[in-house]
N, C-alpha and C. Protein backbone atom coordinates (compact mmCIF):
# COMPACT_ATOMS: atom_id res chain seq x y z
N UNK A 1 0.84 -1.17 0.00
CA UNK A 1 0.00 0.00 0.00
C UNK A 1 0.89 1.24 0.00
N UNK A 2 0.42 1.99 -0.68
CA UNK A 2 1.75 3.24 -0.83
C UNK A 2 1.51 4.42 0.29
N UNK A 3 0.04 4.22 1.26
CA UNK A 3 -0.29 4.90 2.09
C UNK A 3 0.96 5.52 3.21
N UNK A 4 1.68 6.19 3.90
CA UNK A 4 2.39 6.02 4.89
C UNK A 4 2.16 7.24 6.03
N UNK A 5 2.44 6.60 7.08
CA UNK A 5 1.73 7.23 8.31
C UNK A 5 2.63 7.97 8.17
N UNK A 6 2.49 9.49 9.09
CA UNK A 6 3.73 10.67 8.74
C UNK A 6 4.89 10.48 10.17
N UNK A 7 4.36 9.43 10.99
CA UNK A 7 5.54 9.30 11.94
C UNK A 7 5.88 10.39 13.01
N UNK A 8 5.20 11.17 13.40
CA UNK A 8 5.14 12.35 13.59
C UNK A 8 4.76 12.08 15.17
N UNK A 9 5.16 12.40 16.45
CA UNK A 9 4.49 12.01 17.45
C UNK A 9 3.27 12.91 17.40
N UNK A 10 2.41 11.88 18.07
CA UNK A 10 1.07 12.27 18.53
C UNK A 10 0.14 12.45 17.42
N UNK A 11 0.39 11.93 15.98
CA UNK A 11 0.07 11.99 15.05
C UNK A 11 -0.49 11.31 14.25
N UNK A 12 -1.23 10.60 14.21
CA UNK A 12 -1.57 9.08 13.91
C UNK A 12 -2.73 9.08 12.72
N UNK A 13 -3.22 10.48 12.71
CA UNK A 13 -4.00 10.62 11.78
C UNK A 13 -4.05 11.11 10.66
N UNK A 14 -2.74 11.28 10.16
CA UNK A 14 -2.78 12.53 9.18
C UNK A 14 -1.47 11.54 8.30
N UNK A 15 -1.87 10.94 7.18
CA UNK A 15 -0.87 10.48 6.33
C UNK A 15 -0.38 10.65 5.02
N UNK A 16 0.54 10.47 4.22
CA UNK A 16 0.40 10.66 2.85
C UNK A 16 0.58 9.83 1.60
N UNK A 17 0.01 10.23 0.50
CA UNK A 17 0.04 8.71 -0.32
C UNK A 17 0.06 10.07 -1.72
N UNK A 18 0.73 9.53 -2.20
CA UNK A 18 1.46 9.89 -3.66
C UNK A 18 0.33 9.78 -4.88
N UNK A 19 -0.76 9.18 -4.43
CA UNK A 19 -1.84 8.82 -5.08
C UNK A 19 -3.08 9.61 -4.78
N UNK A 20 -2.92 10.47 -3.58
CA UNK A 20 -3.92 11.11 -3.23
C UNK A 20 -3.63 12.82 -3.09
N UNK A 21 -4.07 13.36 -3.52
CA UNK A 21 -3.55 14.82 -3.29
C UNK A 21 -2.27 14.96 -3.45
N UNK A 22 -1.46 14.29 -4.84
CA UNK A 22 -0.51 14.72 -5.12
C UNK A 22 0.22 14.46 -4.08
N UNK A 23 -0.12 13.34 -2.97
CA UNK A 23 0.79 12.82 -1.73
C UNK A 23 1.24 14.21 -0.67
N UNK A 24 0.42 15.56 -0.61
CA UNK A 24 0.25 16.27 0.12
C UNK A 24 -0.38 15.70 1.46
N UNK A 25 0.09 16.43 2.37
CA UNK A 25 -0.71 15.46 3.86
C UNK A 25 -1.98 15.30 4.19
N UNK A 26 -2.55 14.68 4.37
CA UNK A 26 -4.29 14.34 4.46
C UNK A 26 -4.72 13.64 5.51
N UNK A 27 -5.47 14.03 5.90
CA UNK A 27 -6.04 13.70 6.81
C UNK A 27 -6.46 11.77 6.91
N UNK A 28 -6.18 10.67 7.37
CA UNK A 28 -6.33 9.64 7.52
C UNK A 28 -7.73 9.35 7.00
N UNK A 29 -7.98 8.09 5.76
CA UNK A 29 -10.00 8.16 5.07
C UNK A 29 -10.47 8.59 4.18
N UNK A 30 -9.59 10.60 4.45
CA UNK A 30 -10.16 11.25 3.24
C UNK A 30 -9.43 11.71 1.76
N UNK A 31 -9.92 12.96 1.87
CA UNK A 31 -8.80 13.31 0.80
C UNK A 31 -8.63 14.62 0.98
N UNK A 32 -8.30 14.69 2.40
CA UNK A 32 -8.38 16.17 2.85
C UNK A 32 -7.38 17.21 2.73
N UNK A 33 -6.67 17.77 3.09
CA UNK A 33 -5.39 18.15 3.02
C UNK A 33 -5.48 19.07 3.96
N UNK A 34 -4.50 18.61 4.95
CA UNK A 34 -4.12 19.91 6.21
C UNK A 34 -4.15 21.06 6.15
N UNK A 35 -3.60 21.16 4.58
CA UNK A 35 -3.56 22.52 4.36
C UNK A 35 -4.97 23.00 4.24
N UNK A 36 -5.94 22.72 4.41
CA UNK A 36 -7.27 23.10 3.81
C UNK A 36 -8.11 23.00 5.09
N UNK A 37 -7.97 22.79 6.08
CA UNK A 37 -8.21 22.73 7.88
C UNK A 37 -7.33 23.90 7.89
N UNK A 38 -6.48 24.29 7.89
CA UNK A 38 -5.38 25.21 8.51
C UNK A 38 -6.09 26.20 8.00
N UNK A 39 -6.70 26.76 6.49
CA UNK A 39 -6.78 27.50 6.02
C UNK A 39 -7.97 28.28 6.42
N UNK A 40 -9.09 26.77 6.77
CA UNK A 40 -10.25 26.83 7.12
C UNK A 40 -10.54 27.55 8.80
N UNK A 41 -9.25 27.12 9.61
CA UNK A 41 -9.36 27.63 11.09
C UNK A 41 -8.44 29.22 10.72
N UNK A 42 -7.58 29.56 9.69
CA UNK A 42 -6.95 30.80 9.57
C UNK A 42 -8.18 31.81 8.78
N UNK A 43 -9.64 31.22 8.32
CA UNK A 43 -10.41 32.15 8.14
C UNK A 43 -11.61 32.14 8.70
N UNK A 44 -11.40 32.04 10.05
CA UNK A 44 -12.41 31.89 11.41
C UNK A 44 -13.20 31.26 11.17
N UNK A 45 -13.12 29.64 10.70
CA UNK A 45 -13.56 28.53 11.41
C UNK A 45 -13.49 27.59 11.90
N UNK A 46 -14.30 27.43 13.55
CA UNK A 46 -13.57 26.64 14.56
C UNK A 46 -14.31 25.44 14.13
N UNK A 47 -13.56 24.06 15.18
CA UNK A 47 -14.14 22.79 14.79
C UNK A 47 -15.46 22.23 14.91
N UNK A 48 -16.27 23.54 15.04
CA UNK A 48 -17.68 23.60 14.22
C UNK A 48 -18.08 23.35 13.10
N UNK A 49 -17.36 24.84 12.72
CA UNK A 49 -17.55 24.86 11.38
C UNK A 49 -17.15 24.07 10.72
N UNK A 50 -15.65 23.49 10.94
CA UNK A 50 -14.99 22.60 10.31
C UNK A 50 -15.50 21.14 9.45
N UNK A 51 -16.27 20.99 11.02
CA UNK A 51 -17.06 19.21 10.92
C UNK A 51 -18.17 19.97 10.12
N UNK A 52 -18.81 20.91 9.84
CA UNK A 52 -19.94 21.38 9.27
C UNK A 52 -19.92 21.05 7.67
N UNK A 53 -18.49 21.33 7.67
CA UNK A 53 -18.00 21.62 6.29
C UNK A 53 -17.54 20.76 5.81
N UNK A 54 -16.97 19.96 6.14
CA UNK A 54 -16.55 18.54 6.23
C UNK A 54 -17.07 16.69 7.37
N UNK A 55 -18.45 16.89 7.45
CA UNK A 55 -19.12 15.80 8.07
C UNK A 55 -18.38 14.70 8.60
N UNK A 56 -17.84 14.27 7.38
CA UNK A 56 -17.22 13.06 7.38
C UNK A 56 -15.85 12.48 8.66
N UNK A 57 -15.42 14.22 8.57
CA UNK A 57 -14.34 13.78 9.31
C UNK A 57 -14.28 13.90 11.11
N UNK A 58 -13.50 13.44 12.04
CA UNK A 58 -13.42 13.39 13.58
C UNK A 58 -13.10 15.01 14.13
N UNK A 59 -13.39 14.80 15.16
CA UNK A 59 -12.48 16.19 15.92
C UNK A 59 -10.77 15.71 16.44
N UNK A 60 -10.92 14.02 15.86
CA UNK A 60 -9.62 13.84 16.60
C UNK A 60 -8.88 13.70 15.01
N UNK A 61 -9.34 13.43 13.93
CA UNK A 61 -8.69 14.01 12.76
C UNK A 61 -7.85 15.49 12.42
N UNK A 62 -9.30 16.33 12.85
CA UNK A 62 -8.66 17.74 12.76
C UNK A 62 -7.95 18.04 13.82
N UNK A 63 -8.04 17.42 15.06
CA UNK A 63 -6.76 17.71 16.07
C UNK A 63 -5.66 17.47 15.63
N UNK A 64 -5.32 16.37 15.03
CA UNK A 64 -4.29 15.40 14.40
C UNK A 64 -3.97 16.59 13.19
N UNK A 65 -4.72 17.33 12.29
CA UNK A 65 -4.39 17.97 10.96
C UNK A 65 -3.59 19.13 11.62
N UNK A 66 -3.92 19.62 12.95
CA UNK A 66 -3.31 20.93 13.69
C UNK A 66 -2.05 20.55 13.93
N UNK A 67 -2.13 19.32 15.37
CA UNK A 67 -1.28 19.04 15.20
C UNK A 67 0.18 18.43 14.15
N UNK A 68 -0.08 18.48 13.10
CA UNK A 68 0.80 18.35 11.72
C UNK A 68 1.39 19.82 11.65
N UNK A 69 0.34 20.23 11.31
CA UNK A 69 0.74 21.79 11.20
C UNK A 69 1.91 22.07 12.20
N UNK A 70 1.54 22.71 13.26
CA UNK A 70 2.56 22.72 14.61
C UNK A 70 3.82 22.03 14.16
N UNK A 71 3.91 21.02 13.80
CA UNK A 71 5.31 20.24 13.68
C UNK A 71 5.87 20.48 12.04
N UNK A 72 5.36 20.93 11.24
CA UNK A 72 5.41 21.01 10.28
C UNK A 72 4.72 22.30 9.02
N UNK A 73 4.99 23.67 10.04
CA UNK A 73 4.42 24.79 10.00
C UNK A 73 5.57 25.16 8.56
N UNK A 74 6.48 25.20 8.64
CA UNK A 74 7.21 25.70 7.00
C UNK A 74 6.23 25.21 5.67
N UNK A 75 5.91 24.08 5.55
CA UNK A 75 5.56 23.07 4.50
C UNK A 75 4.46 23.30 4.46
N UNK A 76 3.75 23.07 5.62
CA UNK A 76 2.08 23.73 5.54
C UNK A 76 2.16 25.01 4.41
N UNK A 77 2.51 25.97 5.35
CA UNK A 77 2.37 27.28 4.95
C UNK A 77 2.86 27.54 3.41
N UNK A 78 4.27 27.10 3.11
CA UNK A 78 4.87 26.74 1.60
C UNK A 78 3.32 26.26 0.55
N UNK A 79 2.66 25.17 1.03
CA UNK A 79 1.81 24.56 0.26
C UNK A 79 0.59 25.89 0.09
N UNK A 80 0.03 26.29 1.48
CA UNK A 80 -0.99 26.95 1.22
C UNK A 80 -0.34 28.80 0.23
N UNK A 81 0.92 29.18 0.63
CA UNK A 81 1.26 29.93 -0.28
C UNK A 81 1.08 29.45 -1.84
N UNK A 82 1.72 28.43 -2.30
CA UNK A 82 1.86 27.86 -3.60
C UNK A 82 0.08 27.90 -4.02
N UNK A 83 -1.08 27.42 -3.29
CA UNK A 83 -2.13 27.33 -3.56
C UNK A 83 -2.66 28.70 -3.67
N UNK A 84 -2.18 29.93 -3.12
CA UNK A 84 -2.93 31.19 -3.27
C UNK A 84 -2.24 32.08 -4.00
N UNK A 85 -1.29 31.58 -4.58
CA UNK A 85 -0.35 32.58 -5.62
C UNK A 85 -0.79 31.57 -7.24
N UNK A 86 -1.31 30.73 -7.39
CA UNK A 86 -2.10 29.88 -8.92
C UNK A 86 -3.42 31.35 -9.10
């Protein structure tokens, strides 16, 4: 399976696969991309809105997508730049 967990402590939910979002980090299920939670809580919405907007997924997913972020705040941010400068 080309899936791979990101290894990351405390992280268990958020993996990437080369097959899914261009193997950008995603949320464990979906086809979410951290960067798109990050973007979603950087334009005031909390994990209300979040699950509102996205049903499907846990509060311990999007804890897990934050926590990515936090450990991996350059790359996040790199990605969501690259996505708002297209």
């Amino acid at each position: 399976m080309a899936t791979t967990e990101t290894g990351r402590i405390g992280v268990r939910r958020v993996v990437r696969d080369p097959e899914i979002m261009f193997g950008e980090p995603t949320i464990v299920g979906s086809r979410v991309p951290v960067s798109t939670i990050v973007v979603a809580a950087q334009g005031g919405d909390g994990l209300d809105g979040i699950l509102k907007g996205y049903p499907h997924l846990t509060p311990e997913g999007i804890a897990d997508a934050f926590a990515f972020y936090v450990q991996n705040r350059e790359e996040i941010d790199q990605i969501i730049a690259e996505f708002e400068s297209d």
